[in-house]
Protein backbone atom coordinates (compact mmCIF):
# COMPACT_ATOMS: atom_id res chain seq x y z
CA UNK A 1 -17.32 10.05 -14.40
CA UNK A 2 -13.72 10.25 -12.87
CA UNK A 3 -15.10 12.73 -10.49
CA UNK A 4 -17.72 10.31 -8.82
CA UNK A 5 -15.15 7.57 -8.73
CA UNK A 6 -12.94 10.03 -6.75
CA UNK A 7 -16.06 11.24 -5.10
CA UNK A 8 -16.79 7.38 -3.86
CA UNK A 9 -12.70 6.75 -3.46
CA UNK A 10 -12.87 9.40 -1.23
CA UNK A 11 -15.91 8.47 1.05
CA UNK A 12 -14.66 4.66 1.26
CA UNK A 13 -11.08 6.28 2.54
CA UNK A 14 -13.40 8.43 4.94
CA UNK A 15 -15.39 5.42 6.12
CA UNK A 16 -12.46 3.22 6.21
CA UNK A 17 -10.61 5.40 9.15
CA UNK A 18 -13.78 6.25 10.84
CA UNK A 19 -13.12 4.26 13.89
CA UNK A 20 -9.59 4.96 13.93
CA UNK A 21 -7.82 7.29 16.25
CA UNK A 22 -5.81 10.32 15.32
CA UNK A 23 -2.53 9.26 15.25
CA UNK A 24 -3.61 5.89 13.05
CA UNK A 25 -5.60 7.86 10.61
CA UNK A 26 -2.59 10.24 10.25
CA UNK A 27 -0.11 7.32 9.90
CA UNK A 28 -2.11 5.68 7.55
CA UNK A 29 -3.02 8.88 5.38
CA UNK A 30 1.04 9.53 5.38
CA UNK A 31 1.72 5.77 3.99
CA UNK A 32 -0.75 5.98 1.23
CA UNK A 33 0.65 9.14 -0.02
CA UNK A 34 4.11 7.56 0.16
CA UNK A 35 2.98 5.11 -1.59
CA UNK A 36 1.39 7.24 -4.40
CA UNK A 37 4.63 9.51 -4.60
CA UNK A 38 7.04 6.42 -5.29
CA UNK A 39 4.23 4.20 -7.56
CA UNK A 40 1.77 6.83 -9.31
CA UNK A 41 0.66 4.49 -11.36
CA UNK A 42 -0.88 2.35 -8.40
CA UNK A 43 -4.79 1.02 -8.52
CA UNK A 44 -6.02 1.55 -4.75
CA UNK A 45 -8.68 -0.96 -3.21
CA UNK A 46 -10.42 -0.62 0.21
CA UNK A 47 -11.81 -3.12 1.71
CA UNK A 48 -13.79 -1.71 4.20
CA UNK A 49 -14.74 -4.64 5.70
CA UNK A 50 -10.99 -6.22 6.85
CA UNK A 51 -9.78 -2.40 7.45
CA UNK A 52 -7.24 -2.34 5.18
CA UNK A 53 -6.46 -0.99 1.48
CA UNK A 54 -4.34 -2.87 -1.26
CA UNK A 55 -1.86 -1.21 -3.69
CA UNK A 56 -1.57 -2.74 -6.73
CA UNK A 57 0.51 -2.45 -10.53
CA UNK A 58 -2.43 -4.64 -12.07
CA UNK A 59 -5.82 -5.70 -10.94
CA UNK A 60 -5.84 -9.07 -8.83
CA UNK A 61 -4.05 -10.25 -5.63
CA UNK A 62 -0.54 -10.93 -8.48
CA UNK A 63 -0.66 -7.35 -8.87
CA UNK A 64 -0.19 -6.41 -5.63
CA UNK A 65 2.23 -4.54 -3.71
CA UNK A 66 1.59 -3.45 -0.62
CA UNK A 67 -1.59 -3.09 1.97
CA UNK A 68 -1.99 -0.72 4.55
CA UNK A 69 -3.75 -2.51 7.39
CA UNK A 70 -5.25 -0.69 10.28
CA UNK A 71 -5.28 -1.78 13.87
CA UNK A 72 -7.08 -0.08 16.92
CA UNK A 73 -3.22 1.36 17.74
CA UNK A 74 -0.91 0.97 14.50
CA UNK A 75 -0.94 0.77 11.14
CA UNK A 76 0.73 -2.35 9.25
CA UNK A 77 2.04 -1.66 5.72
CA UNK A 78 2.61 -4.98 3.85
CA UNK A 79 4.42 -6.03 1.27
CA UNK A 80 3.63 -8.60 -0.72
CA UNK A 81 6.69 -11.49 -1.51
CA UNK A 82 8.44 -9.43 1.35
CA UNK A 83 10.51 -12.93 2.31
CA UNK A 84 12.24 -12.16 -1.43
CA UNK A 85 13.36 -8.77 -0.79
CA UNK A 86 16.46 -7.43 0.50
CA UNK A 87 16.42 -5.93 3.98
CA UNK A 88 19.87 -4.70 5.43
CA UNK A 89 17.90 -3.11 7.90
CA UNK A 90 15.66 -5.97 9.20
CA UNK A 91 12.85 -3.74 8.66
CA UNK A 92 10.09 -6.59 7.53
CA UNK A 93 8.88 -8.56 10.18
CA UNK A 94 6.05 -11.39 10.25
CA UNK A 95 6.01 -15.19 10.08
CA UNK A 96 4.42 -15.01 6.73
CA UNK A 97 6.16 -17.40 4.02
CA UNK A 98 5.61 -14.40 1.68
CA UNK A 99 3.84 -11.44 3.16
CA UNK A 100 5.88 -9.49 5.50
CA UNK A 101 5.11 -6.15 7.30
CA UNK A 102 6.26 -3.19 8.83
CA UNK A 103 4.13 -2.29 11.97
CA UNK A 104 4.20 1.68 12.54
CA UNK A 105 3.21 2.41 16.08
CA UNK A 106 4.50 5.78 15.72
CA UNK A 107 6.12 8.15 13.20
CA UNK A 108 10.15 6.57 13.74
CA UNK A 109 10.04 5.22 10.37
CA UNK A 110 7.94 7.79 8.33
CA UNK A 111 10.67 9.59 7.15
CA UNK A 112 13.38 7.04 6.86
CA UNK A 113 15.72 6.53 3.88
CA UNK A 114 15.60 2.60 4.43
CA UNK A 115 12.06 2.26 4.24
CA UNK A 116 11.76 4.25 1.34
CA UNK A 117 14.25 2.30 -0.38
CA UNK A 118 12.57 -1.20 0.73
CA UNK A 119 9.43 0.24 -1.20
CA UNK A 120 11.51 0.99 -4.43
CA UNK A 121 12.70 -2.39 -4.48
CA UNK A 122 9.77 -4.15 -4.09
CA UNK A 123 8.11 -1.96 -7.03
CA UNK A 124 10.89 -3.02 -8.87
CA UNK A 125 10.64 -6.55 -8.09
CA UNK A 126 6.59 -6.47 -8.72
CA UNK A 127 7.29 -5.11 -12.29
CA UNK A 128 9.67 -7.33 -13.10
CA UNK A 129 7.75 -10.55 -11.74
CA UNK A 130 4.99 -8.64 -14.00
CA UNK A 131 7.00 -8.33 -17.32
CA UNK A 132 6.37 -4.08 -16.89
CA UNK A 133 8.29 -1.89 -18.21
CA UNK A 134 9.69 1.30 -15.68
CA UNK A 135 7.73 3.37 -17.95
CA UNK A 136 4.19 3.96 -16.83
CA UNK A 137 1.65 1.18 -18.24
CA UNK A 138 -1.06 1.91 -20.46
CA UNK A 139 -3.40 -0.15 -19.12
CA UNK A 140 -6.80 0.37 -20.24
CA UNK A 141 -8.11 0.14 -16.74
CA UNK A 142 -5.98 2.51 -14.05
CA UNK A 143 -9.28 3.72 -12.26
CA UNK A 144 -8.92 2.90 -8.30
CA UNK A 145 -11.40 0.49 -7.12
CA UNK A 146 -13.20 0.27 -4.19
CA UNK A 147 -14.69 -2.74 -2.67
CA UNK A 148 -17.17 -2.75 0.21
């Protein structure tokens, strides 16, 4: 069973960058994978339809912590109640009361210390608005979902 839902997982990420060019579907394929390294325990949902693919700690928009939204020329990566994080190095942008973004147009910010230590603090901040513990959940339901 877990290897059709990786089976499908995989397809919808397929499908998903399709119409994207190189550089996005490399940016994009780069953030997720950042984002799996620093939150492991995160459920993954494509929505195929408004290009983009939501990170989450539990299932539901409260459970979210960051999208990856694709453009014809960047990829966005959001993060959700970005207005309550810190950012020393104005790396959020957006006029969103509580979504904020970071738009990567290239690979500057790929590797950079600050971003990855934005991401740790809003996991942090998403399990503590959550009541989780650091330690990995036990959820009965960590499968990855995928929404067409």
């Amino acid at each position: 069973m877990k290897l059709m839902g990786s089976y499908n997982r995989y397809m919808s990420i397929i499908e998903l960058l399709s119409q994207s060019s190189p550089e996005v579907k490399r940016t994009f394929l780069f953030l997720r994978d950042l984002i799996f390294n620093r939150m492991p325990e995160a459920i993954e949902e494509i929505d195929l339809k408004g290009r983009l693919a939501g990170y989450m700690l539990t299932n539901g928009y409260r459970g979210t912590v960051f999208t990856l939204i694709l453009s014809n020329k960047h990829v966005s990566m959001g993060f959700n109640r970005g207005v309550e994080l810190p950012d020393p190095n104005g790396l959020l942008t957006g006029s969103g009361k509580i979504h904020k973004v970071i738009r990567f147009n290239s690979d500057n910010l790929l590797n950079d210390q600050a971003l990855k230590d934005l991401m740790d603090e809003a996991i942090k901040a998403a399990k503590k608005r959550l009541n989780l513990s650091g330690k990995e959940n036990d959820r009965k339901n960590n499968s990855r979902e995928i929404t067409g």
